[in-house]
N, C-alpha and C. Protein backbone atom coordinates (compact mmCIF):
# COMPACT_ATOMS: atom_id res chain seq x y z
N UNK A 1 -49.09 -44.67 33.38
CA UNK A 1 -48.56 -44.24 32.11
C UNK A 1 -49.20 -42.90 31.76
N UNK A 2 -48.58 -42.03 31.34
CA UNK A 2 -49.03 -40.86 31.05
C UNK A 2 -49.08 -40.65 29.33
N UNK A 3 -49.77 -39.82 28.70
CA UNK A 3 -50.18 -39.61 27.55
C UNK A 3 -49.41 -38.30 27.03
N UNK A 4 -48.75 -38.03 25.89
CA UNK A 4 -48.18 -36.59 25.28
C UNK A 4 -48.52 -36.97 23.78
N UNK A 5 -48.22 -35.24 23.32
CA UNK A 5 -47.98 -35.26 21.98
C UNK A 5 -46.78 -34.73 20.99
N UNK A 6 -46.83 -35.35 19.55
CA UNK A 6 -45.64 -34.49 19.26
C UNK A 6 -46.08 -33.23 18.51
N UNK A 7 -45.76 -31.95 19.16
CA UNK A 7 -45.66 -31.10 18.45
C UNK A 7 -45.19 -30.84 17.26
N UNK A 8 -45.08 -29.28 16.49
CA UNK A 8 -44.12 -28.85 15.54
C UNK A 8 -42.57 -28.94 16.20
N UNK A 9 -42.27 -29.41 14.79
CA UNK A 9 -40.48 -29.36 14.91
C UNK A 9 -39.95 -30.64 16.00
N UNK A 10 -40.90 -30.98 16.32
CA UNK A 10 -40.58 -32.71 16.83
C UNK A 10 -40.50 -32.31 18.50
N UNK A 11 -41.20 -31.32 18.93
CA UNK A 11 -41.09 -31.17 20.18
C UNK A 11 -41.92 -32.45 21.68
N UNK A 12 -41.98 -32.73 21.85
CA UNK A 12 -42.24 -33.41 23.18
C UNK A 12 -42.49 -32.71 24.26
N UNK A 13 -43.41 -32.85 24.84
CA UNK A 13 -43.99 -32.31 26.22
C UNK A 13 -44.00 -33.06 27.10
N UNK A 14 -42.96 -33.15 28.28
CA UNK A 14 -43.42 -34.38 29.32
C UNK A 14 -43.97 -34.30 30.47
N UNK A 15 -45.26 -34.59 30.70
CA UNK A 15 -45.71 -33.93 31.97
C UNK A 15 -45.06 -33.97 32.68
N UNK A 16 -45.54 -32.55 33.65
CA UNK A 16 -44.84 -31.66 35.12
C UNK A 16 -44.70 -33.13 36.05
N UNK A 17 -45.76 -33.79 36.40
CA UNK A 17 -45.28 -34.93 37.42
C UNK A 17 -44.07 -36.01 36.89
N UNK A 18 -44.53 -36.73 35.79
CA UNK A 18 -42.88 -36.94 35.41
C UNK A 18 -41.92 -36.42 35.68
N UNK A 19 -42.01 -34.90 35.14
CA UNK A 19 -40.61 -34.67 35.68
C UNK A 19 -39.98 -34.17 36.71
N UNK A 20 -41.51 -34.07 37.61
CA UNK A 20 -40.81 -33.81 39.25
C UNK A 20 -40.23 -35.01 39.00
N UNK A 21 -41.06 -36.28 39.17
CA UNK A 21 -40.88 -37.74 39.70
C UNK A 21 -39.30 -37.80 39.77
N UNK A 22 -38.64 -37.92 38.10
CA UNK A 22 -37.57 -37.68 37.60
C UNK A 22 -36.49 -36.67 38.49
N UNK A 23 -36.72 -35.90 38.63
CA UNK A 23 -35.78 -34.61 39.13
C UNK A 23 -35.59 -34.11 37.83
N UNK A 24 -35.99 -33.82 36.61
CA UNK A 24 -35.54 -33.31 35.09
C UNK A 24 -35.81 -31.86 35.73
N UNK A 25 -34.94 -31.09 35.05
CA UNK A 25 -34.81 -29.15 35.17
C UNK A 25 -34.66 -29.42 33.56
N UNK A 26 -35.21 -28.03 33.74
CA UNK A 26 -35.25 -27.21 32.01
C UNK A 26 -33.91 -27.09 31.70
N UNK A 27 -33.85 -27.47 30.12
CA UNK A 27 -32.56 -27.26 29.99
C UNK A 27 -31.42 -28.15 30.10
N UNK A 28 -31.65 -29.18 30.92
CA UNK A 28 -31.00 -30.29 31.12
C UNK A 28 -30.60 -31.42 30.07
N UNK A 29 -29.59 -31.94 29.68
CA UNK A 29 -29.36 -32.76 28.65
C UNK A 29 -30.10 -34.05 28.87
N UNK A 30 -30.71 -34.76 27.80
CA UNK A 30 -30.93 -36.18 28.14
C UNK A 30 -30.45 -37.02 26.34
N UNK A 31 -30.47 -37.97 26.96
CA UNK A 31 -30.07 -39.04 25.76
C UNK A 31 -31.05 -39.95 25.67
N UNK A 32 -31.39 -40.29 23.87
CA UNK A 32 -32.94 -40.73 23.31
C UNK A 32 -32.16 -42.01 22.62
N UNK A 33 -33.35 -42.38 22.60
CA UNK A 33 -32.39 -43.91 21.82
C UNK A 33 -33.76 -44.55 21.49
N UNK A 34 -33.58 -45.53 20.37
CA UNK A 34 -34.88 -45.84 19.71
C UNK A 34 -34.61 -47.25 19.44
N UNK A 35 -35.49 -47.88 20.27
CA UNK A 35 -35.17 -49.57 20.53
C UNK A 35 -36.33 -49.87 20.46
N UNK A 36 -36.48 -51.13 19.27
CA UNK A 36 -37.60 -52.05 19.10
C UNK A 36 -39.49 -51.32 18.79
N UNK A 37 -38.97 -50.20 18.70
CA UNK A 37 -39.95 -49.57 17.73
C UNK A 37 -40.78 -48.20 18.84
N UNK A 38 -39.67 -48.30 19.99
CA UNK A 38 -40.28 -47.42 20.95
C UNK A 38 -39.33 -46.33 21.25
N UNK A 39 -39.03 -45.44 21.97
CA UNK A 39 -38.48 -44.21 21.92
C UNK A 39 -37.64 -44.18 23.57
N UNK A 40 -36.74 -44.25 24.05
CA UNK A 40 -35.99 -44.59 25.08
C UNK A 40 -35.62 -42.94 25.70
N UNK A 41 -36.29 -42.13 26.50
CA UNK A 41 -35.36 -41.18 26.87
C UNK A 41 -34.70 -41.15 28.54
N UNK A 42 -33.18 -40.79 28.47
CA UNK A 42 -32.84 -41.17 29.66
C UNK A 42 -32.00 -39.35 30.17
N UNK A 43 -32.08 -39.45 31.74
CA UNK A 43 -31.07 -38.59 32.11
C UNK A 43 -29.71 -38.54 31.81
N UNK A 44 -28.84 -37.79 31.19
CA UNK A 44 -27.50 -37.79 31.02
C UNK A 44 -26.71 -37.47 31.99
N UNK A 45 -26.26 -38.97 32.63
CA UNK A 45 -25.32 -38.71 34.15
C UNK A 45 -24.37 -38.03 34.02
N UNK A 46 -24.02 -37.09 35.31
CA UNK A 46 -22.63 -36.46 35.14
C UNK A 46 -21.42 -37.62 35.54
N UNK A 47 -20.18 -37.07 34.78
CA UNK A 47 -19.35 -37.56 34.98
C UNK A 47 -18.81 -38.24 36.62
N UNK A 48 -19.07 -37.49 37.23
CA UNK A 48 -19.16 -37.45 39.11
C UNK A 48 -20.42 -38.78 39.20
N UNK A 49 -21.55 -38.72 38.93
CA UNK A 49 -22.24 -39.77 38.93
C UNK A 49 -22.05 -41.10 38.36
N UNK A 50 -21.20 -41.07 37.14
CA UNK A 50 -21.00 -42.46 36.85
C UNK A 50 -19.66 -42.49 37.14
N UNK A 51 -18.79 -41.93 37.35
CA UNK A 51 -17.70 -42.20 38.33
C UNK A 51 -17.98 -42.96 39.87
N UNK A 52 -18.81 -42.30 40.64
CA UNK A 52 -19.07 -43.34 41.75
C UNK A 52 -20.21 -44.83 41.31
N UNK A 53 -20.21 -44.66 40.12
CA UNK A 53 -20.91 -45.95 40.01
C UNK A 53 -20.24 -47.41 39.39
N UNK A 54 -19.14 -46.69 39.03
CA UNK A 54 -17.79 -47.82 38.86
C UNK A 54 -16.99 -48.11 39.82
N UNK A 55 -17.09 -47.57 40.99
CA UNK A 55 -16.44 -47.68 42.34
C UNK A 55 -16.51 -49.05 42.56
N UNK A 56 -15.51 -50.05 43.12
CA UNK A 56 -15.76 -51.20 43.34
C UNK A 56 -15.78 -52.29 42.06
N UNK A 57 -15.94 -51.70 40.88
CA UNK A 57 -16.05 -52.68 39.39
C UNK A 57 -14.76 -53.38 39.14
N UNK A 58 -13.84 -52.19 39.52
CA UNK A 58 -12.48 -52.65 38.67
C UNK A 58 -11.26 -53.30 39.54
N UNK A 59 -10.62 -54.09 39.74
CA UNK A 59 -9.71 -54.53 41.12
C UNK A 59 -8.82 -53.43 40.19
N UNK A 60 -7.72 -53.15 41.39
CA UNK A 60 -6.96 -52.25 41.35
C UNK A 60 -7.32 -50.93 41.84
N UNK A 61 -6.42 -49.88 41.69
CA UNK A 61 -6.69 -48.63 41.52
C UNK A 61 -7.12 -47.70 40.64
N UNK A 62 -7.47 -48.17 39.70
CA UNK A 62 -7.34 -47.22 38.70
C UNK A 62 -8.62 -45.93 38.58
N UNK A 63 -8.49 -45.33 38.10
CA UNK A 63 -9.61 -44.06 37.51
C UNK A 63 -10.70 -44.45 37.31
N UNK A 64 -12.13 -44.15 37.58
CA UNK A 64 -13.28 -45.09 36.54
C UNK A 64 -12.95 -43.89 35.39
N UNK A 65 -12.99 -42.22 35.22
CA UNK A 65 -12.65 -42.12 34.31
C UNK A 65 -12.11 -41.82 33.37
N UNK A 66 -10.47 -42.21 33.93
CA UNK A 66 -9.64 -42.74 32.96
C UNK A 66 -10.44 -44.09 31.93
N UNK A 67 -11.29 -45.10 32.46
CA UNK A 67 -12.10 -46.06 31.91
C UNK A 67 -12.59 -45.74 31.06
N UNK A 68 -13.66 -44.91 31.20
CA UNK A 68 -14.47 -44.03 30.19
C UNK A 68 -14.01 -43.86 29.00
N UNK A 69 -12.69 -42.88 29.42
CA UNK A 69 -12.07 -42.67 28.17
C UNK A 69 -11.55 -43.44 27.43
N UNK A 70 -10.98 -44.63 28.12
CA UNK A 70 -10.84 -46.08 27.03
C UNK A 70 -11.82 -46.72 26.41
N UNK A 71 -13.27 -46.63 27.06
CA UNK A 71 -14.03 -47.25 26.19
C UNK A 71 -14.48 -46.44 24.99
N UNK A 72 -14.10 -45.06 25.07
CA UNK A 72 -14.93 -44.55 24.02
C UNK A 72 -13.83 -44.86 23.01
N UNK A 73 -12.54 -45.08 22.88
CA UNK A 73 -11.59 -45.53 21.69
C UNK A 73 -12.57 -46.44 21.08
C-alpha cells in the first residue's frame, strides 16, 4: 500500500510506481467513485476495450456497442 496526500484544490499525487504498475499516462481520463467511505479510482476503458470484453456475452450477432448505447437509455 502506498501513502499520498491531498493537496490544494483537491489534487492527488499517485506515486510513479503505481502508475507504471497501472500503465496510467498524464493526462489520461480516469473515473472516481466513492463507495463505503473510501475513494475508488479506475482507468477509463476505451470503447475498443470494452467492446472486446463483451465478445461472447450476448448470443446472436449483435454490436457490444450498439449495447452500450442501450444501456445508457
Amino acid at each position: 500500500m502506498e501513502k499520498t496526500r491531498l493537496e490544494k484544490e483537491g489534487r492527488v499525487f499517485i506515486p510513479k510506481k503505481v502508475r507504471e504498475r497501472l500503465g496510467m499516462r498524464s493526462g489520461e481520463e480516469m473515473l472516481i467513485e466513492e463507495r463505503d467511505g473510501a475513494l475508488i479510482l479506475r482507468k477509463r476503458k476505451s470503447p475498443e476495450e470494452f467492446s472486446s470484453q463483451l465478445k461472447g456475452c450476448v448470443k446472436g450477432g449483435g454490436n457490444p456497442l450498439d449495447l452500450k448505447k442501450m444501456w445508457r437509455m
